[in-house]
Protein backbone atom coordinates (compact mmCIF):
# COMPACT_ATOMS: atom_id res chain seq x y z
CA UNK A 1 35.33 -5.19 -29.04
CA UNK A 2 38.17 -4.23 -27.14
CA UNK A 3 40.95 -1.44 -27.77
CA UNK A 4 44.23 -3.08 -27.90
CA UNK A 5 46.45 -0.25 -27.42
CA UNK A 6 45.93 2.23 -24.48
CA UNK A 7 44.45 5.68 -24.74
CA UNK A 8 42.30 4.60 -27.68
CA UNK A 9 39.03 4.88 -27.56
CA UNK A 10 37.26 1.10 -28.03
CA UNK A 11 34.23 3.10 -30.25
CA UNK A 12 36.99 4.04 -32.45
CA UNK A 13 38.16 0.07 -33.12
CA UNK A 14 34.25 -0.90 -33.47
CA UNK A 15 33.41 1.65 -36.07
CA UNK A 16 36.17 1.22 -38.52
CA UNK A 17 36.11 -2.92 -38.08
CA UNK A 18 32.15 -2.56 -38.32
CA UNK A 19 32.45 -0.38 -41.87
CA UNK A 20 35.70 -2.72 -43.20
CA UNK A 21 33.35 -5.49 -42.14
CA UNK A 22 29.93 -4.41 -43.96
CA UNK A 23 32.63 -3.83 -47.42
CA UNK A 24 33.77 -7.16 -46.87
CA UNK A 25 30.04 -9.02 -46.18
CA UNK A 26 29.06 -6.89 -49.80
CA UNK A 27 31.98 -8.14 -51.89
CA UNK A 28 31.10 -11.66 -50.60
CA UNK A 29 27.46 -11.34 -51.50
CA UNK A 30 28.73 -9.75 -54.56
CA UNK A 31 30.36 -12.70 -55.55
CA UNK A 32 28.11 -15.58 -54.23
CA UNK A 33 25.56 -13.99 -56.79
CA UNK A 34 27.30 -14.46 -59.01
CA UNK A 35 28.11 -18.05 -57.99
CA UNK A 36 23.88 -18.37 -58.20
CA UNK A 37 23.88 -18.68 -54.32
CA UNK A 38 21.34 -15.96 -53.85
CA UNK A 39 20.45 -17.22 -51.15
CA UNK A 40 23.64 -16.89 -49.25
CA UNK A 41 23.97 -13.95 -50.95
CA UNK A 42 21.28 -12.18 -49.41
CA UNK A 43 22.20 -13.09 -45.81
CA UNK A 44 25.64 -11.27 -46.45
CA UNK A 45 24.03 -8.58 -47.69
CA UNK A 46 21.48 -8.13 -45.42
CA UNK A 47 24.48 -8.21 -42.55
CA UNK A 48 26.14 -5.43 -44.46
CA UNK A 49 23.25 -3.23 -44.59
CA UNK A 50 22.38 -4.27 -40.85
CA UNK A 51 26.31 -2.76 -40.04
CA UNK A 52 25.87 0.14 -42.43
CA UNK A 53 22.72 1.36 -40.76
CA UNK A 54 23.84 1.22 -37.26
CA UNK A 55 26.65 3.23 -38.30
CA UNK A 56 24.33 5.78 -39.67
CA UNK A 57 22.01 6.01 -37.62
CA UNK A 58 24.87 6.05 -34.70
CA UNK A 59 28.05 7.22 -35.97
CA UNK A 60 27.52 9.67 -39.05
CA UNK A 61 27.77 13.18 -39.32
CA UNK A 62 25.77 14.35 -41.82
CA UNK A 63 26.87 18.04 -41.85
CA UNK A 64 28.36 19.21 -45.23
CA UNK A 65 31.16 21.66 -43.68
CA UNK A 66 32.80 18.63 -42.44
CA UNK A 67 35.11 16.40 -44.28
CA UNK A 68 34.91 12.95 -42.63
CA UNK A 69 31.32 11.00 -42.68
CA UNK A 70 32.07 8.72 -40.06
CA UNK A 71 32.85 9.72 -36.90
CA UNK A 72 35.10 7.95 -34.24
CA UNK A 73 37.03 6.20 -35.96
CA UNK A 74 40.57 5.74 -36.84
CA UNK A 75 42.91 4.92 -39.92
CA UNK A 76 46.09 4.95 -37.90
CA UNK A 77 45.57 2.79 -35.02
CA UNK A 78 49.68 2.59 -34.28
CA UNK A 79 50.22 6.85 -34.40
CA UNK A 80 50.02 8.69 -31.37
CA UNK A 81 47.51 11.13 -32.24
CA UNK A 82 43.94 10.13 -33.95
């Protein structure tokens, strides 16, 4: 994935879409479920948890004096400063 907007990093674009993506992928399994596609279900959540892991296994900080969890990533794509 590519940064669309100069002097940000692409890491930060990847890690937010990948964690938006994984909550997405859950509330879809969430509600194919209950649909009785557990099938389909499964394969959503399996992709969420595939996403989730790689993020933190990758991307996490796991120390407790620090306030975000994961790292590189940004909320405000359009402000100057991230």
């Amino acid at each position: 994935m590519c940064g669309l907007k100069k002097g940000i990093a692409n890491d930060a674009i990847t890690e937010t879409a990948a964690a938006i993506a994984a909550c997405g992928f859950i509330e879809i399994a969430e509600h194919l479920k209950e649909l009785g596609k557990e099938s389909e279900a499964e394969t959503y959540m399996q992709a969420a948890l595939k996403l989730l892991k790689a993020l933190a296994d990758n991307r996490c900080n796991w120390d407790t004096e620090i306030d975000n969890l994961l790292e590189k990533c940004t909320a405000a794509y359009h402000d100057a400063n991230h």
